[in-house]
N, C-alpha and C. Protein backbone atom coordinates (compact mmCIF):
# COMPACT_ATOMS: atom_id res chain seq x y z
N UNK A 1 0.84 -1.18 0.00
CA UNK A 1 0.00 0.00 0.00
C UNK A 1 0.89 1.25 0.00
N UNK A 2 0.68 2.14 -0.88
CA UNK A 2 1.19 3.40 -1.00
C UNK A 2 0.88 4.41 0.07
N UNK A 3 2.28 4.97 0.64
CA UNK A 3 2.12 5.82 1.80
C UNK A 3 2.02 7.16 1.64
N UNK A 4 1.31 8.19 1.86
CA UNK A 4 0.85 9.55 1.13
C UNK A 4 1.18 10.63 2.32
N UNK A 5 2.47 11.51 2.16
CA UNK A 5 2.93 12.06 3.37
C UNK A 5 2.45 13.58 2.88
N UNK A 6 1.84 14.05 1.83
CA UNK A 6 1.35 15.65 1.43
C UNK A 6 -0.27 15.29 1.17
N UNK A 7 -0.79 16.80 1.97
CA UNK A 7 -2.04 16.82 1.58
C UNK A 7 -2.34 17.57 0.79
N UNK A 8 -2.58 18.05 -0.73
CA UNK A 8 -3.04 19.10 -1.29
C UNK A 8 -4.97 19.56 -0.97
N UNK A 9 -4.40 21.00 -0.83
CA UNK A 9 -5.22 21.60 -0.16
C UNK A 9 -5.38 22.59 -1.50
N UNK A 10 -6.62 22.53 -2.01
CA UNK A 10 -6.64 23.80 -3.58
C UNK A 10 -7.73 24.49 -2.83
N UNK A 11 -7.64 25.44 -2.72
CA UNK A 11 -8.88 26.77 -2.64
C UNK A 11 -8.55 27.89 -3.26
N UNK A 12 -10.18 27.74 -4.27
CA UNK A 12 -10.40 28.78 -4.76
C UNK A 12 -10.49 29.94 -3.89
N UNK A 13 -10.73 31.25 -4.92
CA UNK A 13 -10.88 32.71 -3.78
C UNK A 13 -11.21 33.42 -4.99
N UNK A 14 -12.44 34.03 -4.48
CA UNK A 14 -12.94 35.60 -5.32
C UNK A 14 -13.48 36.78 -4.19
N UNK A 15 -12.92 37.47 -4.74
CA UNK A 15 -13.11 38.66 -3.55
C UNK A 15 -12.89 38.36 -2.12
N UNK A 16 -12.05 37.76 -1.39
CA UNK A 16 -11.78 37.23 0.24
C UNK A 16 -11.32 37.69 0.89
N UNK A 17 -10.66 39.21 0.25
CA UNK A 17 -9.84 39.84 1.22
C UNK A 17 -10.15 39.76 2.94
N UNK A 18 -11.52 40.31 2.90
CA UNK A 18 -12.07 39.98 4.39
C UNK A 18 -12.12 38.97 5.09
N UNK A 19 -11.56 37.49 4.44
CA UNK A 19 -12.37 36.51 5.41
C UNK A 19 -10.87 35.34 5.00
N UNK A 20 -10.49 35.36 3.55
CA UNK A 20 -9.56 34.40 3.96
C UNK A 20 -8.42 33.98 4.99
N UNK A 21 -8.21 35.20 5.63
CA UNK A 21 -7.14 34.74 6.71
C UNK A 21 -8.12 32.83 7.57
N UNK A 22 -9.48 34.04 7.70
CA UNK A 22 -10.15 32.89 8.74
C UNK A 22 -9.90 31.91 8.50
N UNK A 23 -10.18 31.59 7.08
CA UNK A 23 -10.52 29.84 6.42
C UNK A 23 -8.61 29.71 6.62
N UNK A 24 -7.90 30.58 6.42
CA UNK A 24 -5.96 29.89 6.50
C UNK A 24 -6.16 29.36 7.90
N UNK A 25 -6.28 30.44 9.02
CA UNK A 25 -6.28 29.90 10.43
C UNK A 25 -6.77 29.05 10.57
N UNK A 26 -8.16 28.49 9.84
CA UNK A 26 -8.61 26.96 10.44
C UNK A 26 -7.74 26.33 10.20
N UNK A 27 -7.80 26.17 8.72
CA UNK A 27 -6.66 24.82 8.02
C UNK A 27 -5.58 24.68 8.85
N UNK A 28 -4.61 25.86 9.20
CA UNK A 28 -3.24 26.07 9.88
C UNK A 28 -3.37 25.32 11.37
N UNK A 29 -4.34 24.59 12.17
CA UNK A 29 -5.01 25.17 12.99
C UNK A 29 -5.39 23.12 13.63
N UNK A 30 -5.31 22.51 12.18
CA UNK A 30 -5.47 21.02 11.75
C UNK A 30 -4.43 20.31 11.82
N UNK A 31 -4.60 19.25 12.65
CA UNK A 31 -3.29 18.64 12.67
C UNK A 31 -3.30 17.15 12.31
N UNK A 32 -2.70 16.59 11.20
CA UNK A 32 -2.84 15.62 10.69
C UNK A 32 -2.07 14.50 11.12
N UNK A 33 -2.36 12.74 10.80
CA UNK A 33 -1.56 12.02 11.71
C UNK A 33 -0.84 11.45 10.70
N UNK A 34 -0.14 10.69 11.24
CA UNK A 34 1.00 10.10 10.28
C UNK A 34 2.18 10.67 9.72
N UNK A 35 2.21 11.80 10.66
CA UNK A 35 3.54 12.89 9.81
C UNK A 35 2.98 13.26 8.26
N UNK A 36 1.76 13.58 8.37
CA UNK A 36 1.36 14.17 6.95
C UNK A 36 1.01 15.46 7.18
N UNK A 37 1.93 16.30 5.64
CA UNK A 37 1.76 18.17 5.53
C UNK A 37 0.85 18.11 5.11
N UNK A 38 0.71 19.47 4.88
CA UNK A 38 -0.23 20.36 4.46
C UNK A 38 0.59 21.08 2.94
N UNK A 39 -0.22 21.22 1.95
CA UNK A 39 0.03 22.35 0.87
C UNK A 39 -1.54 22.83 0.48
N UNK A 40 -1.00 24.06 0.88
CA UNK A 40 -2.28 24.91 0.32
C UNK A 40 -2.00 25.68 -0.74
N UNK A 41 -2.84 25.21 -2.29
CA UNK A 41 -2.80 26.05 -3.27
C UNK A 41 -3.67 27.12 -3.90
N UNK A 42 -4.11 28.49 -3.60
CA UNK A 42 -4.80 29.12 -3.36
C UNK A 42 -4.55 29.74 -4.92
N UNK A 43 -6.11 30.08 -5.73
CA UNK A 43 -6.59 30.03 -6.76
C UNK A 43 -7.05 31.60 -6.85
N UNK A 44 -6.56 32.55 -7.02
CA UNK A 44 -7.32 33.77 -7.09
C UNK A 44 -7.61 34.07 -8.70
N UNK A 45 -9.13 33.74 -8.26
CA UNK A 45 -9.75 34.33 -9.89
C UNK A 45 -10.11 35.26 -10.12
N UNK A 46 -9.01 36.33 -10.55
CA UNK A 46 -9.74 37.74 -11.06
C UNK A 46 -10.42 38.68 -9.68
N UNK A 47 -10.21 38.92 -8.86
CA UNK A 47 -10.82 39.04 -7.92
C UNK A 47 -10.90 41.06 -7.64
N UNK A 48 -11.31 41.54 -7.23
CA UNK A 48 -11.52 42.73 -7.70
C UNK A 48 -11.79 43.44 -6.37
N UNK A 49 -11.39 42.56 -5.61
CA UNK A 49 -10.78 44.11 -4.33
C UNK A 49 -9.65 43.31 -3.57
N UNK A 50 -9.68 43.37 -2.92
CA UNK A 50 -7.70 43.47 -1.93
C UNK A 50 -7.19 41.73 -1.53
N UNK A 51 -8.13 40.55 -2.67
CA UNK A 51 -7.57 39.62 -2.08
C UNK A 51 -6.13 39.22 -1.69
N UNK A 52 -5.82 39.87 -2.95
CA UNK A 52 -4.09 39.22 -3.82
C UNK A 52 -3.19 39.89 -2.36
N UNK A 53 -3.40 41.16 -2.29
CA UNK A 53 -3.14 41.82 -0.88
C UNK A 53 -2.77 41.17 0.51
N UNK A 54 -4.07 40.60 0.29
CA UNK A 54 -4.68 40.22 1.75
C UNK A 54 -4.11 38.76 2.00
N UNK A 55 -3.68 38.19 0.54
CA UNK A 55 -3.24 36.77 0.67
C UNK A 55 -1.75 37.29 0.74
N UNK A 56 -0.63 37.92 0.05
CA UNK A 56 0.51 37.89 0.15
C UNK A 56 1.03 38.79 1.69
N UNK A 57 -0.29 39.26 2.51
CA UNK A 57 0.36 39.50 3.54
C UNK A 57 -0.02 38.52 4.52
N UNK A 58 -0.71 37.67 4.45
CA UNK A 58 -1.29 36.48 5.11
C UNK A 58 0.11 35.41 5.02
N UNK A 59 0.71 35.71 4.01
CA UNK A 59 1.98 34.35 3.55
C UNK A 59 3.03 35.08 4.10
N UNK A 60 3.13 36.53 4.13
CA UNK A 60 4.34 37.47 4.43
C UNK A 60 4.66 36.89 6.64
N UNK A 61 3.16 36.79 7.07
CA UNK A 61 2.95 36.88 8.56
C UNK A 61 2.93 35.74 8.81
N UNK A 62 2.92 34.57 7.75
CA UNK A 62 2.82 33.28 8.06
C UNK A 62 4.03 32.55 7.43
N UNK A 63 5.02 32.50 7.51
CA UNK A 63 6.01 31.94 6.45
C UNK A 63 5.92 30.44 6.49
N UNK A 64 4.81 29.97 7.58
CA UNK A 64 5.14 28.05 7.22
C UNK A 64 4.43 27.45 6.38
């Protein structure tokens, strides 16, 4: 049986400036067993107020 040590994590985002930290802090927040990570790949579509912002200072305050 194949052993699976990364979790991909894809979330989309349109307009989240306000709220995605929340949904990072949950995820961040989860602790998985087996010595398995986390990758979160976050999808900004076109988004038209301060996500891009709000996400590269979310990654700036969070470097893990």
């Amino acid at each position: 049986m194949e052993q699976f040590t990364k979790l991909s994590i894809l979330i989309p985002v349109y307009n989240e400036a306000n709220t995605i930290h929340l949904i990072l802090n949950r995820i961040d927040k989860v602790q998985l067993t087996n010595n398995i990570s986390k990758e979160i790949i976050l999808v900004n579509d076109c988004s038209t107020d301060r996500t891009e912002e709000a996400l590269l200072q979310y990654i700036a305050d969070n470097p893990q």
